[in-house]
C-alpha atoms as a PDB file:
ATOM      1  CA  UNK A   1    -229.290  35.215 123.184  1.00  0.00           C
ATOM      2  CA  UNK A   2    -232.928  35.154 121.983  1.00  0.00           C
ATOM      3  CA  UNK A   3    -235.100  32.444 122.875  1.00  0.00           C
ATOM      4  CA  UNK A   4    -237.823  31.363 120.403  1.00  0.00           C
ATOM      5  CA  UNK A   5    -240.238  28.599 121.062  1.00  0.00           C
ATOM      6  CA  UNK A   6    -242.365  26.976 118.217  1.00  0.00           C
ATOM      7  CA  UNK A   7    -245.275  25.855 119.795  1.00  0.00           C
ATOM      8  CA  UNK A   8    -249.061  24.764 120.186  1.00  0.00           C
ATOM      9  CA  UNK A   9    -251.513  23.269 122.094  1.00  0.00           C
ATOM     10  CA  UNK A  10    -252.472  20.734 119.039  1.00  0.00           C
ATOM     11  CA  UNK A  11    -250.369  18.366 117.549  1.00  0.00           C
ATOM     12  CA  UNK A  12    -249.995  17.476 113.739  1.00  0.00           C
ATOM     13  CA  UNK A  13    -249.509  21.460 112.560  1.00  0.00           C
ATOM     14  CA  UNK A  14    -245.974  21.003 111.248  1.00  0.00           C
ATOM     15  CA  UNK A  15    -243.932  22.686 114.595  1.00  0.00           C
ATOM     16  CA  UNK A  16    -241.230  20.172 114.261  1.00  0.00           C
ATOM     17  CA  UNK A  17    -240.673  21.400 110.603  1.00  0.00           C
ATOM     18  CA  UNK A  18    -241.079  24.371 111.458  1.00  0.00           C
ATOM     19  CA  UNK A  19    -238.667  24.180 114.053  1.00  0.00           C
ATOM     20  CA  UNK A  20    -235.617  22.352 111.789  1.00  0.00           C
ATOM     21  CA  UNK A  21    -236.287  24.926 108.976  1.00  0.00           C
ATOM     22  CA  UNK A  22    -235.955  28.362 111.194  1.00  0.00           C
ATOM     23  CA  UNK A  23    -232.768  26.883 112.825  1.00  0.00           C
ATOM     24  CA  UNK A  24    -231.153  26.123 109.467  1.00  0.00           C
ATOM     25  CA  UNK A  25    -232.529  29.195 108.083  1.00  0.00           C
ATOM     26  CA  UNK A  26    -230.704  31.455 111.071  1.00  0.00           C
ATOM     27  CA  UNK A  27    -227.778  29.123 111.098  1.00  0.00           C
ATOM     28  CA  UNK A  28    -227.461  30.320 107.165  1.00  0.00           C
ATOM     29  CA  UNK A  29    -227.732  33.965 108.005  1.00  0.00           C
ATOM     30  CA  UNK A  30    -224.993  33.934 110.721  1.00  0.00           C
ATOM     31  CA  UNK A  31    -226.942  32.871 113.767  1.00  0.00           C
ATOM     32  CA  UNK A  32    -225.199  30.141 116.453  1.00  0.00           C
ATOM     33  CA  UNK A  33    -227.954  28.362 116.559  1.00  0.00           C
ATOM     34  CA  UNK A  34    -229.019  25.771 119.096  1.00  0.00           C
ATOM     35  CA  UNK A  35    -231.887  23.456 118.145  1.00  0.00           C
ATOM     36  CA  UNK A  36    -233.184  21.876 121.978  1.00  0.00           C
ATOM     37  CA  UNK A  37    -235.452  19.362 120.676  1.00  0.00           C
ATOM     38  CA  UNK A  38    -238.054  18.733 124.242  1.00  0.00           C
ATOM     39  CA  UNK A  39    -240.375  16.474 122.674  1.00  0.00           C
ATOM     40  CA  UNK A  40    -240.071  12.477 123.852  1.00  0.00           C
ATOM     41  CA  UNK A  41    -240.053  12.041 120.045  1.00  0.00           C
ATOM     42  CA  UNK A  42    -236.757  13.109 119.268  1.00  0.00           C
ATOM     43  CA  UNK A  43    -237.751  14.317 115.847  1.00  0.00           C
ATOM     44  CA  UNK A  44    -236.248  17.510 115.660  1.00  0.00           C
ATOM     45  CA  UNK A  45    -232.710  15.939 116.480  1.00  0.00           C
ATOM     46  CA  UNK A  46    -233.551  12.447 113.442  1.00  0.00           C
ATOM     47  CA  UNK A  47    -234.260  15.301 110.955  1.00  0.00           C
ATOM     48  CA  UNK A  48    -231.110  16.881 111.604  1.00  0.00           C
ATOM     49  CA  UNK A  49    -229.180  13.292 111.383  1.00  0.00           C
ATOM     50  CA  UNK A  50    -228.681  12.573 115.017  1.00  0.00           C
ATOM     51  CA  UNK A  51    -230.036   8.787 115.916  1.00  0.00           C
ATOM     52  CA  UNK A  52    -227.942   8.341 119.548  1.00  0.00           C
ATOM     53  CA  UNK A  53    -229.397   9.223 122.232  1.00  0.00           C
ATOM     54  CA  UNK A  54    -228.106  11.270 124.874  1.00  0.00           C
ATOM     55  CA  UNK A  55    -228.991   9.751 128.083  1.00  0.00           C
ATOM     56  CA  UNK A  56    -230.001  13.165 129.331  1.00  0.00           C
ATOM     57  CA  UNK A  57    -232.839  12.920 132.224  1.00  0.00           C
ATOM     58  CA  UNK A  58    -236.091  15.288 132.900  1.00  0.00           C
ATOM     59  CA  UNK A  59    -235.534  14.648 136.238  1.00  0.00           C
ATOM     60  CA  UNK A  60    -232.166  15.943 136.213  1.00  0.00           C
ATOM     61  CA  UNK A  61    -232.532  18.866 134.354  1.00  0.00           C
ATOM     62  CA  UNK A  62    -235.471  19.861 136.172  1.00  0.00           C
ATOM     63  CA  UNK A  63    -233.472  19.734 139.806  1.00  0.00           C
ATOM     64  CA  UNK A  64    -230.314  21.523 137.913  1.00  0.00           C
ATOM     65  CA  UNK A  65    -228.171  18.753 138.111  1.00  0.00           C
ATOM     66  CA  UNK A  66    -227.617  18.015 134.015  1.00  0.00           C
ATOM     67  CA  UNK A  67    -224.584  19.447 132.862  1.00  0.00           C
ATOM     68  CA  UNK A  68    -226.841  20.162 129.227  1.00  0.00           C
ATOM     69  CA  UNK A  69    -224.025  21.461 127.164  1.00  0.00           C
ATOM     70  CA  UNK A  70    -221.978  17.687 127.478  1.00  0.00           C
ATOM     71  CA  UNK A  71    -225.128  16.444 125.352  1.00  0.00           C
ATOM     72  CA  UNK A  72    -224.710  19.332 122.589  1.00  0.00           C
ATOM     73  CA  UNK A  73    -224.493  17.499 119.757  1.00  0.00           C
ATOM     74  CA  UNK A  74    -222.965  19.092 116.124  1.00  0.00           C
ATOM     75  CA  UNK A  75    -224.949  18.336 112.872  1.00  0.00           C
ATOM     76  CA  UNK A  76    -223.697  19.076 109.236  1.00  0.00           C
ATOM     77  CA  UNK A  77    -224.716  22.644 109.238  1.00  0.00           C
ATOM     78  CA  UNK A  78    -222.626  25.449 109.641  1.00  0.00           C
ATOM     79  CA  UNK A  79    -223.556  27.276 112.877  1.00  0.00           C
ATOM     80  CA  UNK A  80    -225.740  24.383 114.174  1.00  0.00           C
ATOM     81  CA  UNK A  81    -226.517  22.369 117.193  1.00  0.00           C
ATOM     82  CA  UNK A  82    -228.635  20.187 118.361  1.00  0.00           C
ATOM     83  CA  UNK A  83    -229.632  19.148 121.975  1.00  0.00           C
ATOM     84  CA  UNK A  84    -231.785  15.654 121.329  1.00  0.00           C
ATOM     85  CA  UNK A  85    -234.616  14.842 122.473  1.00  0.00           C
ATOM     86  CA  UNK A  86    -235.465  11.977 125.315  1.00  0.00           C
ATOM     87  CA  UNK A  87    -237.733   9.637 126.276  1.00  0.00           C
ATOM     88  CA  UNK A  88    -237.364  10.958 129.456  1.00  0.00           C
ATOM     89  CA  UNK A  89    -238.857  14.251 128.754  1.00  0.00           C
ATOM     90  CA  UNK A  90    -242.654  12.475 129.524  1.00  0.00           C
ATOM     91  CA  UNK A  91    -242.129  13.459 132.520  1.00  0.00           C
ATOM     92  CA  UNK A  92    -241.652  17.201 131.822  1.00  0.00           C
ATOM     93  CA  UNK A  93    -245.476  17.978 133.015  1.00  0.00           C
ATOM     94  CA  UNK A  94    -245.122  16.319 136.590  1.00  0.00           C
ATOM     95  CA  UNK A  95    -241.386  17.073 137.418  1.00  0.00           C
ATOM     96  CA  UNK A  96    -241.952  21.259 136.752  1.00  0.00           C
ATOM     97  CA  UNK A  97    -245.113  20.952 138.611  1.00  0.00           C
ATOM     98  CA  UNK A  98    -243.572  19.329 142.107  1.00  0.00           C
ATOM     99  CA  UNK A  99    -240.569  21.897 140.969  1.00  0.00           C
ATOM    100  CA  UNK A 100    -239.724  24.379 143.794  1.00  0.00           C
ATOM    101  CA  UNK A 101    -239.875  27.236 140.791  1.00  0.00           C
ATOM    102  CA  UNK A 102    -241.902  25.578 137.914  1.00  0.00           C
ATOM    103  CA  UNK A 103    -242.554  29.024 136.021  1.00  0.00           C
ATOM    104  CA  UNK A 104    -238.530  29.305 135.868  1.00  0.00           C
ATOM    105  CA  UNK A 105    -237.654  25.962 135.428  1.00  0.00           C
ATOM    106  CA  UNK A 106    -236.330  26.268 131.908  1.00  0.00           C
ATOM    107  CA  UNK A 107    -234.826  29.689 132.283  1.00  0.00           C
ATOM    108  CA  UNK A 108    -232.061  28.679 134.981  1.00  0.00           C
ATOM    109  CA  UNK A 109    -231.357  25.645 132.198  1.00  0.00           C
ATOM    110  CA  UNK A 110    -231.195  28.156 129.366  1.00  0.00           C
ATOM    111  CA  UNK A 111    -229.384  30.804 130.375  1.00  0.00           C
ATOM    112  CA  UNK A 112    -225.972  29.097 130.217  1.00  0.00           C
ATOM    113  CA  UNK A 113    -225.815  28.535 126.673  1.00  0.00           C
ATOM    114  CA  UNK A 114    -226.151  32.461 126.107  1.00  0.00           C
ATOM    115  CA  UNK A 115    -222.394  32.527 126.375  1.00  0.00           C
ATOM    116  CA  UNK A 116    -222.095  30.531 123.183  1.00  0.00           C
ATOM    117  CA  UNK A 117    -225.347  31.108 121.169  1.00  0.00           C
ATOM    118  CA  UNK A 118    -227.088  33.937 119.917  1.00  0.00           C
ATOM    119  CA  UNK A 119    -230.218  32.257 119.070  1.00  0.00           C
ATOM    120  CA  UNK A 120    -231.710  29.341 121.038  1.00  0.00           C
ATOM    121  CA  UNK A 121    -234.714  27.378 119.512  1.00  0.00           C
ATOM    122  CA  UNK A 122    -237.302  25.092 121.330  1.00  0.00           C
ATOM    123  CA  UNK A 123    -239.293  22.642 119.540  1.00  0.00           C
ATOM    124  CA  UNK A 124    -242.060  22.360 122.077  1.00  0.00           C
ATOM    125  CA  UNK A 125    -244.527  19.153 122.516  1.00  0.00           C
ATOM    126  CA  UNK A 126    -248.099  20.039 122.168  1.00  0.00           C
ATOM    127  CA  UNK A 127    -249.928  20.164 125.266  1.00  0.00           C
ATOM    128  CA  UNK A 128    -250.799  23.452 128.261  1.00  0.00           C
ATOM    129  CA  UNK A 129    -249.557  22.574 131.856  1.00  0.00           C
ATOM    130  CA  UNK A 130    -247.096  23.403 133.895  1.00  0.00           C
ATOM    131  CA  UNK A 131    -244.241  22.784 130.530  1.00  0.00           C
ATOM    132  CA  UNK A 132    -246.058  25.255 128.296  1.00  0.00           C
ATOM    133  CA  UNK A 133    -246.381  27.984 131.083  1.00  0.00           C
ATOM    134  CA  UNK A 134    -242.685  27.562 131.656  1.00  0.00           C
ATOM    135  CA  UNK A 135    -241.661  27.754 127.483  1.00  0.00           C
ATOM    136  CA  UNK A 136    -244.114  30.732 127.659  1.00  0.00           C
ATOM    137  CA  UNK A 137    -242.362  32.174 130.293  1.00  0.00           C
ATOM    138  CA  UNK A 138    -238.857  31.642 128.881  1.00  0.00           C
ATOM    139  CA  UNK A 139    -239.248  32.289 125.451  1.00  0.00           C
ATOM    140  CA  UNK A 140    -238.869  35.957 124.071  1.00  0.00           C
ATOM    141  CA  UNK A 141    -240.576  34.708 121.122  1.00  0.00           C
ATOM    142  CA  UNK A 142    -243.579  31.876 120.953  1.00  0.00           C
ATOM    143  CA  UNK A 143    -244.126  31.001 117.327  1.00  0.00           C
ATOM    144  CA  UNK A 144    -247.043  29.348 116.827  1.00  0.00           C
ATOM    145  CA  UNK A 145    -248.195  27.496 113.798  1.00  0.00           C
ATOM    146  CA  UNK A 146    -251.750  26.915 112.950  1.00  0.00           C
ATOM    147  CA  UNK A 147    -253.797  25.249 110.049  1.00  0.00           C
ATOM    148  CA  UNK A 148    -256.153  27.261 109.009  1.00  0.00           C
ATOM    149  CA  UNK A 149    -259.069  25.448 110.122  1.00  0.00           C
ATOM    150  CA  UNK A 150    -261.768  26.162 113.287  1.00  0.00           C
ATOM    151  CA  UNK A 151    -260.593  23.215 115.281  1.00  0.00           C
ATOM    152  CA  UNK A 152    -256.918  24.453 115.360  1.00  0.00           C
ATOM    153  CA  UNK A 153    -257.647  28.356 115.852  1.00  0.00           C
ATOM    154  CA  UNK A 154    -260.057  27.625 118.963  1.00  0.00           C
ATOM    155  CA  UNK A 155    -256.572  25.505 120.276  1.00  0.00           C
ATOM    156  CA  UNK A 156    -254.771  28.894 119.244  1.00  0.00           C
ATOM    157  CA  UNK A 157    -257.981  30.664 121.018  1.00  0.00           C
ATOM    158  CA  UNK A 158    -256.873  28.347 124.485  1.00  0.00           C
ATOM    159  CA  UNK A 159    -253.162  29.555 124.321  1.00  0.00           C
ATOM    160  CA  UNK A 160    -254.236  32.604 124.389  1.00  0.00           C
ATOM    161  CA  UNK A 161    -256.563  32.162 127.680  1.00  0.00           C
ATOM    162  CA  UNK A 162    -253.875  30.369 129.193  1.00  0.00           C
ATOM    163  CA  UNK A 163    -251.104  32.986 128.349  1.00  0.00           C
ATOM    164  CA  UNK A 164    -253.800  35.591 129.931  1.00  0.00           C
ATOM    165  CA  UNK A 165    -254.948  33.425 132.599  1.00  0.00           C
ATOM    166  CA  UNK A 166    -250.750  32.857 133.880  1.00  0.00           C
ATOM    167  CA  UNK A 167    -249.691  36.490 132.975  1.00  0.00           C
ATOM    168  CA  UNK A 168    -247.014  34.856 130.561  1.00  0.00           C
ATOM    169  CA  UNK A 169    -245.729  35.719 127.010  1.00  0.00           C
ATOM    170  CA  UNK A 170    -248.934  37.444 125.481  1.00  0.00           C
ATOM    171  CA  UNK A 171    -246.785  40.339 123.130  1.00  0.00           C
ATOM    172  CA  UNK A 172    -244.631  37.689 122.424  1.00  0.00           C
ATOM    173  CA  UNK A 173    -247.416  35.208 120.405  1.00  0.00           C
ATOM    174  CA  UNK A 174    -246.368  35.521 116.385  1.00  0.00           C
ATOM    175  CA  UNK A 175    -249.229  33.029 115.085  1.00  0.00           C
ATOM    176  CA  UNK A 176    -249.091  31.798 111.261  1.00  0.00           C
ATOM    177  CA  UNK A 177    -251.208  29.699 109.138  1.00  0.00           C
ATOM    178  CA  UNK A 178    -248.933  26.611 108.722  1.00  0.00           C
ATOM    179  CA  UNK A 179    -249.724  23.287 106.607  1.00  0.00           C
ATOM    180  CA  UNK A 180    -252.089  25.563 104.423  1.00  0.00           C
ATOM    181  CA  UNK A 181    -253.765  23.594 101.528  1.00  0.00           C
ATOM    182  CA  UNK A 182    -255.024  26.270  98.908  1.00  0.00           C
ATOM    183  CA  UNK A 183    -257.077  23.796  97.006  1.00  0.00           C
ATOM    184  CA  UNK A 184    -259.789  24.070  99.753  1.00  0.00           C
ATOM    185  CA  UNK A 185    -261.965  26.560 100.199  1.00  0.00           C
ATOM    186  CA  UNK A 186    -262.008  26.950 104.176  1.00  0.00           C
ATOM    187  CA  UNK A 187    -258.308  27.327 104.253  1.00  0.00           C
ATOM    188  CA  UNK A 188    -258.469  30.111 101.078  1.00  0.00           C
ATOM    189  CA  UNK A 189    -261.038  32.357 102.645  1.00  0.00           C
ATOM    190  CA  UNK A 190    -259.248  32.159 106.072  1.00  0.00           C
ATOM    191  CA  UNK A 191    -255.411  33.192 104.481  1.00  0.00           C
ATOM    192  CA  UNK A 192    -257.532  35.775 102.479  1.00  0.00           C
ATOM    193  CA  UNK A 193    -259.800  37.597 105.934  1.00  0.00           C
ATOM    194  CA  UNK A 194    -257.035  35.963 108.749  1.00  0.00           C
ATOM    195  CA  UNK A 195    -259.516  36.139 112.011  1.00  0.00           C
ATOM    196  CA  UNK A 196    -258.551  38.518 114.865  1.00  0.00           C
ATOM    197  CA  UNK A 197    -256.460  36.326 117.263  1.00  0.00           C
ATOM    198  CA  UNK A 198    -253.628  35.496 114.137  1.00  0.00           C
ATOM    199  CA  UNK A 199    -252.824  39.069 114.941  1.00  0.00           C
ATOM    200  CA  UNK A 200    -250.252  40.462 114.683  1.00  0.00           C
ATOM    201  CA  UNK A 201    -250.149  38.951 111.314  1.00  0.00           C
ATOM    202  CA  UNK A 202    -246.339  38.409 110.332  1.00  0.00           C
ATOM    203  CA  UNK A 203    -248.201  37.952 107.299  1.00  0.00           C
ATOM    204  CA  UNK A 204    -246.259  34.833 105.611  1.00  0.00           C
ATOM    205  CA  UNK A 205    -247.735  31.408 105.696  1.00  0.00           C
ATOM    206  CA  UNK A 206    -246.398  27.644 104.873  1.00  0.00           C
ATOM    207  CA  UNK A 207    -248.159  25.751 102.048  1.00  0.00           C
ATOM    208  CA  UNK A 208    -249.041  21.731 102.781  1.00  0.00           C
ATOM    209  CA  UNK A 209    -246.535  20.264 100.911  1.00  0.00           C
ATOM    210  CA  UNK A 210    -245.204  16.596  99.504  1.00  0.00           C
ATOM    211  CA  UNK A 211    -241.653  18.647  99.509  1.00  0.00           C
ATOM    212  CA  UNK A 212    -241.982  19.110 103.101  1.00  0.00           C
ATOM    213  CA  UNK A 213    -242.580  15.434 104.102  1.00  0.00           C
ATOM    214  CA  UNK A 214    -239.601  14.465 102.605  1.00  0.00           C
ATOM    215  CA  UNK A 215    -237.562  15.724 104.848  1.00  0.00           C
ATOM    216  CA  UNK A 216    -237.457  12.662 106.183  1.00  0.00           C
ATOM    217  CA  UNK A 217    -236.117  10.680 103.234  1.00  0.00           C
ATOM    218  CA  UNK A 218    -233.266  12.999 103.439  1.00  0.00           C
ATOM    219  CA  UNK A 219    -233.195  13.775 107.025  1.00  0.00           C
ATOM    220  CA  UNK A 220    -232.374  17.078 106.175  1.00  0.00           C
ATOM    221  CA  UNK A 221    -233.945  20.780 105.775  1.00  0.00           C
ATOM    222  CA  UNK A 222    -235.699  21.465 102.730  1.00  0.00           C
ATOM    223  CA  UNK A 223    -233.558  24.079 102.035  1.00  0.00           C
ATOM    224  CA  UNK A 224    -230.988  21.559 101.673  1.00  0.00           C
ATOM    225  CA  UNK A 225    -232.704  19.244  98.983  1.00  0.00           C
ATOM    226  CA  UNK A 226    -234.945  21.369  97.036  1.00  0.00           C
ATOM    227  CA  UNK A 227    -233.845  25.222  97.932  1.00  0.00           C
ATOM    228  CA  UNK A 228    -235.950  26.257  94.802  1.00  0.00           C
ATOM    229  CA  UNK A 229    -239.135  24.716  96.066  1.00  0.00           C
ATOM    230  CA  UNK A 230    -242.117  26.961  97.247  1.00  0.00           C
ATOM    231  CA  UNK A 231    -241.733  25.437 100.938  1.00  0.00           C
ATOM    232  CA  UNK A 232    -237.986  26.915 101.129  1.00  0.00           C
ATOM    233  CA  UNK A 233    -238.697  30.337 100.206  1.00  0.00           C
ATOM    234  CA  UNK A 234    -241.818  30.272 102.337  1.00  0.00           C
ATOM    235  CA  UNK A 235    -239.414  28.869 105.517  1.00  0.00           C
ATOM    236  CA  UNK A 236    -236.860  31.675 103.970  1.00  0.00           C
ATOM    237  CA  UNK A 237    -239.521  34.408 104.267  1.00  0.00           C
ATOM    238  CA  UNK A 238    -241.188  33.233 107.703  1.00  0.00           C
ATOM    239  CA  UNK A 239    -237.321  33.422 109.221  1.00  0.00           C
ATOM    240  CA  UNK A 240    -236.820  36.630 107.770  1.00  0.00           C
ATOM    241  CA  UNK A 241    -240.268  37.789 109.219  1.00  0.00           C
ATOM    242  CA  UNK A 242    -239.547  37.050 112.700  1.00  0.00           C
ATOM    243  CA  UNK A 243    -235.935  37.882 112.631  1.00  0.00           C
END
């Protein structure tokens, strides 16, 4: 099973789109796909049509005692589940710090579901501490989107320190310029001459778009609502990219 986190330091750069529109796109090209949504938010999981919660507990899974798959939850696409987000996962920063293993925290939680999925994805909260060292650490992939403006490539710039800094993940970084709007001239020039730290360039990157928001009038992918739109054959392409 491959493991592939979509993840940054800042918030607001579309991950949790990002996130929902890889899984569906795998889940369409034959992937068992499990969406583990670890942000408090729950977004990932309200996209996809789940609104229960699942009771599950940071605390728990962080000592080993959450029995993960019982909280699996199906959604309406083929080849793809969810595991919701909690309120509980707040916590994720101090519980994996007092952790006996914090770097492998998420790896002894993951590797279970690698008897029934071949592709796991992690919509990550923003934030660096002791979470972010152990996605980094347990993810054979760490997507990471980025508007193409200074402010978010210096927070791009700090992943990369930290990734350095804890020996964790750095050939495994696939930065793209996410939330892009080409009506500006900043964001042209920097898709045109990409700086040296989007390398390696997977080059494909995700347009702002009204199409995009929507997905949560229909709580669904936008591949689902408007699969000739520009935003679904730019997810389409950034799957295929990475795949």
């Amino acid at each position: 099973m491959q493991t592939w986190a979509i993840y940054s330091l800042k918030g607001g750069v579309g991950k949790t789109a990002t996130a929902v529109n890889l899984a569906h796109e795998a889940a369409a090209a034959g992937e068992h796909v499990l969406l583990w949504d670890l942000d408090p938010q729950g977004a990932a999981g309200w996209y996809l049509g789940i609104d229960s919660a699942t009771g599950l507990s940071a605390k728990k899974i962080v000592a080993g005692k959450a029995a993960l798959g019982r909280h699996v939850v199906a959604t309406a696409h083929e080849r793809l589940s969810v595991l919701p987000g909690d309120r509980s996962y707040r916590q994720w920063d101090a519980l994996i710090h007092e952790a006996k293993s914090p770097r492998k925290v998420l790896e002894a939680v993951i590797e279970p579901f690698s008897e029934t999925y071949s592709l796991m994805i992690l919509d990550c909260p923003p934030g660096i501490g002791p979470l972010a060292t152990a996605i980094l650490r347990a993810a054979n992939r760490v997507v990471v989107p980025v508007v193409p403006t200074p402010l978010s490539l210096r927070a791009l710039d700090e992943v990369i320190e930290h990734v350095a800094d804890k020996k964790v993940g750095k050939t495994r970084l696939r930065p793209f310029f996410s939330m892009a709007d080409r009506r500006r001239k900043l964001h042209r020039e920097l898709l045109a001459a990409p700086p040296a730290t989007m390398q390696p360039d997977i080059g494909v990157a995700v347009d702002y778009a009204s199409i995009i928001e929507r997905m949560g009038e229909h709580r669904a992918p936008v591949a689902c609502f408007a699969p000739r739109s520009r935003a679904a054959a730019q997810y389409h392409a950034l799957y295929s990219a990475l795949a």
